[in-house]
N, C-alpha and C. Protein backbone atom coordinates (compact mmCIF):
# COMPACT_ATOMS: atom_id res chain seq x y z
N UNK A 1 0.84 -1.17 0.00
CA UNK A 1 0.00 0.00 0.00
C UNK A 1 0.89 1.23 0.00
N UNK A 2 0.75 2.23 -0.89
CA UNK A 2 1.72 3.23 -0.94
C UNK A 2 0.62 4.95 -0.59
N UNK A 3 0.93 5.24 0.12
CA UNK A 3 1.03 6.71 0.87
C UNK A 3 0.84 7.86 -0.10
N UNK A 4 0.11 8.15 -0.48
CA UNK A 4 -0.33 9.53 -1.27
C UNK A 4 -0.83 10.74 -0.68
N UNK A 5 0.31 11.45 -1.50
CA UNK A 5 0.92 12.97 -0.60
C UNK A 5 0.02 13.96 -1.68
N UNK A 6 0.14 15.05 -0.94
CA UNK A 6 -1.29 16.34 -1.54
C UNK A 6 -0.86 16.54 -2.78
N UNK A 7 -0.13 16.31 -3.84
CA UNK A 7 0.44 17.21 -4.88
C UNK A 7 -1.36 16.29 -5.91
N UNK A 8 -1.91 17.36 -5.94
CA UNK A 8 -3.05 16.44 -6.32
C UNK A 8 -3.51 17.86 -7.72
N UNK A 9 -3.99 17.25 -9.00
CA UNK A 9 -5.24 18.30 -9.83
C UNK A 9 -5.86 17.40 -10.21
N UNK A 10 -7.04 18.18 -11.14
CA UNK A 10 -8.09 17.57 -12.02
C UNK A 10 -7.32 16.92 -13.63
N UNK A 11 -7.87 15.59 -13.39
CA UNK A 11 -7.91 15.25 -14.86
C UNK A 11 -8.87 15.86 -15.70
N UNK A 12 -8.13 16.53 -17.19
CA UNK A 12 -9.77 16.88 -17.81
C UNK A 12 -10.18 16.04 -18.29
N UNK A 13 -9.77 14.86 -19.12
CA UNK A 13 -10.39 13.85 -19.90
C UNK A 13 -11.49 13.34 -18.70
N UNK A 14 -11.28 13.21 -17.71
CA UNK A 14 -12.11 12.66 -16.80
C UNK A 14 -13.02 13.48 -15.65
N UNK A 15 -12.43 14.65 -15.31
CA UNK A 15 -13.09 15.51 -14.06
C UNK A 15 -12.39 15.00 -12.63
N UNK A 16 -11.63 13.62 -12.50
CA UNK A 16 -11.61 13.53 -11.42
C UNK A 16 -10.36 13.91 -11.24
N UNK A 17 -10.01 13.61 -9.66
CA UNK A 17 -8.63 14.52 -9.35
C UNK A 17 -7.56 13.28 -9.40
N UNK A 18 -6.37 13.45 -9.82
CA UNK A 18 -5.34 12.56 -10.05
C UNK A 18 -3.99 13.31 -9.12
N UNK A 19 -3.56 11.92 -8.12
CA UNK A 19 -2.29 12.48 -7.81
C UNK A 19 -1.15 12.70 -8.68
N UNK A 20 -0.02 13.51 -8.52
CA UNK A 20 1.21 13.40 -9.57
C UNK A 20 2.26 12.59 -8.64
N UNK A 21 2.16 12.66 -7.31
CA UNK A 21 3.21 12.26 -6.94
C UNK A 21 2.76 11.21 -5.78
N UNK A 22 3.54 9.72 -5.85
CA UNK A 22 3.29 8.76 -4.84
C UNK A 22 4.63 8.48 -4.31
N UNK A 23 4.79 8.70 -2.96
CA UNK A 23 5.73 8.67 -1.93
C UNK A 23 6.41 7.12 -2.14
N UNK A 24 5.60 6.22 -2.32
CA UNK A 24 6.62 4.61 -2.16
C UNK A 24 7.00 4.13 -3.52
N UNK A 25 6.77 5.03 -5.33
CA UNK A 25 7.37 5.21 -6.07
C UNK A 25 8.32 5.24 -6.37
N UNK A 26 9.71 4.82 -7.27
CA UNK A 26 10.51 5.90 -7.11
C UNK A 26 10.83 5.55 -9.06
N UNK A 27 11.24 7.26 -9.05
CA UNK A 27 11.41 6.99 -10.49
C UNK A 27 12.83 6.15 -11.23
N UNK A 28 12.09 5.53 -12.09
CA UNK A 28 13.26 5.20 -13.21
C UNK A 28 14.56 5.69 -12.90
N UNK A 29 16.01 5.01 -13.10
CA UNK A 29 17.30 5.60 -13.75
C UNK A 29 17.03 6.61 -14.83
N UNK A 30 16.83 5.82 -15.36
CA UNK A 30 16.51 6.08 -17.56
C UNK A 30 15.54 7.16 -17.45
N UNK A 31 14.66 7.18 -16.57
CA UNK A 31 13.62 7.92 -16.83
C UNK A 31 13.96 9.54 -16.08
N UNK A 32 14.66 9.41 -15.20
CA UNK A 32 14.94 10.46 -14.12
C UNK A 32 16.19 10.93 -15.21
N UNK A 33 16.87 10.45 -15.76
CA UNK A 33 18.20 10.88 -16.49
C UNK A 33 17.45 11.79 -17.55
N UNK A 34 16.66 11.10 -18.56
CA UNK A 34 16.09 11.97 -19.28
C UNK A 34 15.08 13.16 -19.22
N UNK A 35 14.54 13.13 -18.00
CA UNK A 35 13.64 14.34 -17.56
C UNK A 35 14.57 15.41 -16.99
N UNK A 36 15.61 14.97 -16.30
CA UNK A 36 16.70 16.05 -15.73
C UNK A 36 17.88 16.81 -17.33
N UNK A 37 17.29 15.94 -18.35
CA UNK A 37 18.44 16.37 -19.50
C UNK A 37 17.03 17.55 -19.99
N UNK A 38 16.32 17.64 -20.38
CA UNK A 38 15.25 17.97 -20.75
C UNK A 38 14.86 19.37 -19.62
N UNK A 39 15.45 19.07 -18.66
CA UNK A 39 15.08 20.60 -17.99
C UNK A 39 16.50 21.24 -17.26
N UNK A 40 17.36 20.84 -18.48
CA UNK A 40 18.73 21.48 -17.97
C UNK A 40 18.78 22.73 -18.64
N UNK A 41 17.86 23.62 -19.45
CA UNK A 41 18.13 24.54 -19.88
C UNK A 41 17.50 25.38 -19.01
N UNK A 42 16.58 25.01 -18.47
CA UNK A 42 15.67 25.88 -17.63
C UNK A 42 16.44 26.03 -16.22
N UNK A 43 17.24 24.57 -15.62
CA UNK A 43 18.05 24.99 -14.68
C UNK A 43 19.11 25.68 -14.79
N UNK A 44 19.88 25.71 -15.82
CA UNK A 44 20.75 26.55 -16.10
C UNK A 44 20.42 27.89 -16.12
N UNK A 45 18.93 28.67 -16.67
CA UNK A 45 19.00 30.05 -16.24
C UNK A 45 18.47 30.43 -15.26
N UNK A 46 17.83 29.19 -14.34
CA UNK A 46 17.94 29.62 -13.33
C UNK A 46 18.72 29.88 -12.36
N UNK A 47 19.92 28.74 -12.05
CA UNK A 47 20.69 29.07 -11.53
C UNK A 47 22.06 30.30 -11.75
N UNK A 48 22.36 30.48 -13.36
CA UNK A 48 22.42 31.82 -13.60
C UNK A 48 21.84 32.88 -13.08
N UNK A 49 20.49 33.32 -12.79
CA UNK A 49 19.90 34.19 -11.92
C UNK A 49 20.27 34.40 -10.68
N UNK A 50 20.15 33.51 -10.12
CA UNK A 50 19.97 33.17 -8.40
C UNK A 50 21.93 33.50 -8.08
N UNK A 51 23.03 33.04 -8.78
CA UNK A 51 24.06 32.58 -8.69
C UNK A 51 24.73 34.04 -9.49
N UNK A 52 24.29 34.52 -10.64
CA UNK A 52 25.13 35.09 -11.44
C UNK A 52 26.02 35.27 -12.29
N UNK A 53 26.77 33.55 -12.27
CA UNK A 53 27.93 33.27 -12.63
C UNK A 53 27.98 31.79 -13.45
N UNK A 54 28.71 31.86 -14.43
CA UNK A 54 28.60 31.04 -15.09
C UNK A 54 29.09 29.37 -14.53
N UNK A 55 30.23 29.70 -13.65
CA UNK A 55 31.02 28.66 -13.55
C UNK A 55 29.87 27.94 -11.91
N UNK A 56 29.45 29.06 -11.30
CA UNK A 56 28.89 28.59 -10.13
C UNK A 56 27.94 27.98 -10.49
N UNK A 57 26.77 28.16 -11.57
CA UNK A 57 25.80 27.93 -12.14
C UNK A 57 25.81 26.26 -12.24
N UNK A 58 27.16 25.91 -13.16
CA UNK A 58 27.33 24.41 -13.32
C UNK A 58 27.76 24.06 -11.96
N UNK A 59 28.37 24.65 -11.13
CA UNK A 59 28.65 24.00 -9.28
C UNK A 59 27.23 23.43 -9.16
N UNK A 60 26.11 24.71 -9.27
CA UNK A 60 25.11 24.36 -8.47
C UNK A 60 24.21 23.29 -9.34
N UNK A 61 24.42 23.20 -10.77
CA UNK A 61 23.49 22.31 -11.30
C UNK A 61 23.92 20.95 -11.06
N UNK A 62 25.42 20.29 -11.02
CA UNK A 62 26.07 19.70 -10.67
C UNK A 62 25.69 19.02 -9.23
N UNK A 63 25.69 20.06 -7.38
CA UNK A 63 25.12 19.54 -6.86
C UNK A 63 23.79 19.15 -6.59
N UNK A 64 22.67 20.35 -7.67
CA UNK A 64 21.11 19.47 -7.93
C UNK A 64 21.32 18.02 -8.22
N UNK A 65 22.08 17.47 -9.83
CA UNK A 65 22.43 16.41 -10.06
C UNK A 65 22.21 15.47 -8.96
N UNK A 66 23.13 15.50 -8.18
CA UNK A 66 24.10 14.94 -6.88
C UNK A 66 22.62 14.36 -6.12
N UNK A 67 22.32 15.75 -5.83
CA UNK A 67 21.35 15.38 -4.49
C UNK A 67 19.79 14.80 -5.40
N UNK A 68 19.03 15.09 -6.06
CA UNK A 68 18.23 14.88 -6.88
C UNK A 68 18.13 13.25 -7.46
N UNK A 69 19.70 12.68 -7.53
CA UNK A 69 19.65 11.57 -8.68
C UNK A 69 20.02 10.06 -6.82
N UNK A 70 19.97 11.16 -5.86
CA UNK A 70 19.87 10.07 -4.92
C UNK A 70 18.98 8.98 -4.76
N UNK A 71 17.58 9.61 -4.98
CA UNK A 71 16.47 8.91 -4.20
C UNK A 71 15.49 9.42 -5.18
N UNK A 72 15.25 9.45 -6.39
CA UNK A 72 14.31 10.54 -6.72
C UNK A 72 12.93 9.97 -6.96
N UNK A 73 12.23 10.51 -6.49
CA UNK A 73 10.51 10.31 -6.22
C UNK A 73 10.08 10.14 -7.97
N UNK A 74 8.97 9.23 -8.12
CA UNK A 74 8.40 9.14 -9.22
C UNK A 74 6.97 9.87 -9.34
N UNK A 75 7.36 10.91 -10.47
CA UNK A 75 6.33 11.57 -10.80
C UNK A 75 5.54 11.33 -12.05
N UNK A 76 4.15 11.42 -11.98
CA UNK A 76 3.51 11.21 -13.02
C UNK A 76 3.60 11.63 -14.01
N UNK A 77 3.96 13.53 -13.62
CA UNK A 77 3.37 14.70 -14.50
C UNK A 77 5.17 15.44 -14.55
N UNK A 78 5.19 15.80 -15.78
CA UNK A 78 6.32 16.79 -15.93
C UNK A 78 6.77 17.63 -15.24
N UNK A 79 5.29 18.37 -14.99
CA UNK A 79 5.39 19.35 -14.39
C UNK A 79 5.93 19.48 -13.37
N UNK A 80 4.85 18.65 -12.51
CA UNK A 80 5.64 18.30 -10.85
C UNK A 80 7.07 17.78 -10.79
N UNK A 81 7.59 17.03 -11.60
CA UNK A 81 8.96 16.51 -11.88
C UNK A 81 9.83 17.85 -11.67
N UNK A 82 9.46 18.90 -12.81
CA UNK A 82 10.18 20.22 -12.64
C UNK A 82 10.56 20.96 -11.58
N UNK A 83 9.11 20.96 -11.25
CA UNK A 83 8.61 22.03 -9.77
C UNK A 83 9.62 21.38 -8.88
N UNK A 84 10.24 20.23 -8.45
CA UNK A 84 10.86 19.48 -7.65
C UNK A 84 11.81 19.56 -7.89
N UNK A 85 12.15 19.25 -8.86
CA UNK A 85 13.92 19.76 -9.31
C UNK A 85 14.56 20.97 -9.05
N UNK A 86 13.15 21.70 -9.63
CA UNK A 86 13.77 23.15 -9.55
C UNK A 86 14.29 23.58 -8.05
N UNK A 87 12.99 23.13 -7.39
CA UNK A 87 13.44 23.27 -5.61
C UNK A 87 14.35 23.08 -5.34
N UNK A 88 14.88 21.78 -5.94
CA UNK A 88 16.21 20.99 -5.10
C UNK A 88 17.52 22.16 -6.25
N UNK A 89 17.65 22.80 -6.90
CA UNK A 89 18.07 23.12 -7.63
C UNK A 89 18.01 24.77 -6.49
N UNK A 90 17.24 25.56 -6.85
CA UNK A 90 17.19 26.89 -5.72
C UNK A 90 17.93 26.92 -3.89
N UNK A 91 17.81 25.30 -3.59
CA UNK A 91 17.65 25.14 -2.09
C UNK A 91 19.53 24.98 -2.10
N UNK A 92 20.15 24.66 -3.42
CA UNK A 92 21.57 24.09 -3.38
C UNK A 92 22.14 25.59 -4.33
N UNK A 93 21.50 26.38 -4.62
CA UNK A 93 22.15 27.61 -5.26
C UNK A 93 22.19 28.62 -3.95
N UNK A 94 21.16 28.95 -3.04
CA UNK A 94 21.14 29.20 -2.01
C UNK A 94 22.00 28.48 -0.75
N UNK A 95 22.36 27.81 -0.78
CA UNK A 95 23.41 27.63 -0.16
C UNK A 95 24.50 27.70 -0.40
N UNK A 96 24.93 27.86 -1.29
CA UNK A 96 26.44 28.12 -1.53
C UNK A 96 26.32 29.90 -1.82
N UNK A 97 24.93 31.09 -1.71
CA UNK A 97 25.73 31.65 -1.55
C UNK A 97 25.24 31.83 0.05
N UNK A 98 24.87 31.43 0.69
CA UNK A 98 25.49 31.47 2.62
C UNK A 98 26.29 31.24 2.48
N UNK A 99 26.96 30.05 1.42
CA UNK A 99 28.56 29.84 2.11
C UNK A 99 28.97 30.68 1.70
N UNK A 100 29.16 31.13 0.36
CA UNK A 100 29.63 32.52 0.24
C UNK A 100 29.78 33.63 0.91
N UNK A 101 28.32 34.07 1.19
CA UNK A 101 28.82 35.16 2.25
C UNK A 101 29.63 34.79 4.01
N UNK A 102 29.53 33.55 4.35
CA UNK A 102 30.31 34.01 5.44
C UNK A 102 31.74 33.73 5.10
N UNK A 103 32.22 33.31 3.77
CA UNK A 103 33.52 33.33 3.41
C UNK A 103 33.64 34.35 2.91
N UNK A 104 33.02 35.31 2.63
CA UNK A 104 33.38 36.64 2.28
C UNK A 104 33.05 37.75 3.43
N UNK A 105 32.66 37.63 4.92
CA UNK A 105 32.36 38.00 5.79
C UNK A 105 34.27 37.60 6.84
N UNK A 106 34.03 36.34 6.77
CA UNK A 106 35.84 35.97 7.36
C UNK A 106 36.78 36.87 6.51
N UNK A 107 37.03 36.69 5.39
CA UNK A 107 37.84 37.90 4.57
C UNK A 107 37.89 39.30 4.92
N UNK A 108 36.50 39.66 5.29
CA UNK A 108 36.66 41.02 5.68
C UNK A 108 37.45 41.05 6.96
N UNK A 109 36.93 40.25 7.31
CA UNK A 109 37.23 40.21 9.30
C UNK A 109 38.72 40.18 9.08
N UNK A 110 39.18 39.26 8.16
CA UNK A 110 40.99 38.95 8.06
C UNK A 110 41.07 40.33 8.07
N UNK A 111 40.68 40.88 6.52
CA UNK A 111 41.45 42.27 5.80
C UNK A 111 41.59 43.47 7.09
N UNK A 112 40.37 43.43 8.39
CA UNK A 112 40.40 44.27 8.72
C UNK A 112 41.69 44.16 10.17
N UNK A 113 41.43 43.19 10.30
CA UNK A 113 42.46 42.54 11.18
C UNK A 113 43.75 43.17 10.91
N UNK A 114 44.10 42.85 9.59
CA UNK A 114 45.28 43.48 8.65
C UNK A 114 45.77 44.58 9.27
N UNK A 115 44.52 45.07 8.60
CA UNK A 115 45.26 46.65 8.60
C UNK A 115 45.07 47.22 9.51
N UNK A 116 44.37 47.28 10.70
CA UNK A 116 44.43 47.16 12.13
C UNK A 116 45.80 47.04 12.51
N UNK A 117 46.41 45.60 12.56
CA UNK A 117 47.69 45.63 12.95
C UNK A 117 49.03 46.40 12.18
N UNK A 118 48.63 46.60 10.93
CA UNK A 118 49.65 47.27 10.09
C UNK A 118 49.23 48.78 10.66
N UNK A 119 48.66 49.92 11.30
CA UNK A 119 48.31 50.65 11.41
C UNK A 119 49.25 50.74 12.61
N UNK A 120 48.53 50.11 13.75
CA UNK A 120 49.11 49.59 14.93
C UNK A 120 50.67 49.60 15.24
N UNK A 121 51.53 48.57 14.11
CA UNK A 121 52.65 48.58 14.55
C UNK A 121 53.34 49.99 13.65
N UNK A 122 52.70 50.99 12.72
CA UNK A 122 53.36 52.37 12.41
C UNK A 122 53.57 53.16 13.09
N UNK A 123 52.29 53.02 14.42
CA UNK A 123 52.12 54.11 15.30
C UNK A 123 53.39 54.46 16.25
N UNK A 124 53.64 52.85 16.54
CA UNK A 124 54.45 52.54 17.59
C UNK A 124 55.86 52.79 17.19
């Protein structure tokens, strides 16, 4: 018996409501490979956006890859396939730049450190 989670709409051929996504699913190799090739253009400008940078862009599509091709849930609908990726795709561009900023937050702290002490030992 498998566990069906809210990601729910209407079929139109039918009127009734169809889930896209079942929790004890899991998708295809083959199938997850080719839906993630198929929405690598769309992750790519997104993570361009979010990131800015070309080279970080492939970091972050790279760790979507990573984390995404672990366990990945089988979806009915494209769509939802996307919507999910994309998440896991935003949630790993956003983190690297936290890491970013507090590695660019320590830098300051060094630089100021610096010149603090270079100031320091002129006085003297």
């Amino acid at each position: 018996m498998s566990r069906v989670l809210s990601f729910e709409h209407n079929d139109e051929s039918t009127g009734r409501s169809k889930n896209s996504f079942v929790e004890s699913e899991k998708e295809h190799p083959a199938i997850f490979v080719e839906r993630f090739l198929r929405s690598y253009r769309l992750l790519h400008f997104i993570a361009g956006r979010v990131l800015g940078d070309e080279e970080r862009s492939s970091i972050a599509i790279q760790n979507c890859w990573r984390t995404a091709s672990r366990n990945p849930p089988h979806f009915e609908y494209e769509g939802a396939f996307r919507s999910w990726l994309v998440r896991v795709l935003i949630d790993e561009a956003l983190a690297m730049v936290r890491e970013n900023k507090g590695n660019a937050a320590a830098a300051v702290s060094n630089a100021l450190s610096l010149s603090d002490s270079t100031v320091n030992s002129g006085l003297e």
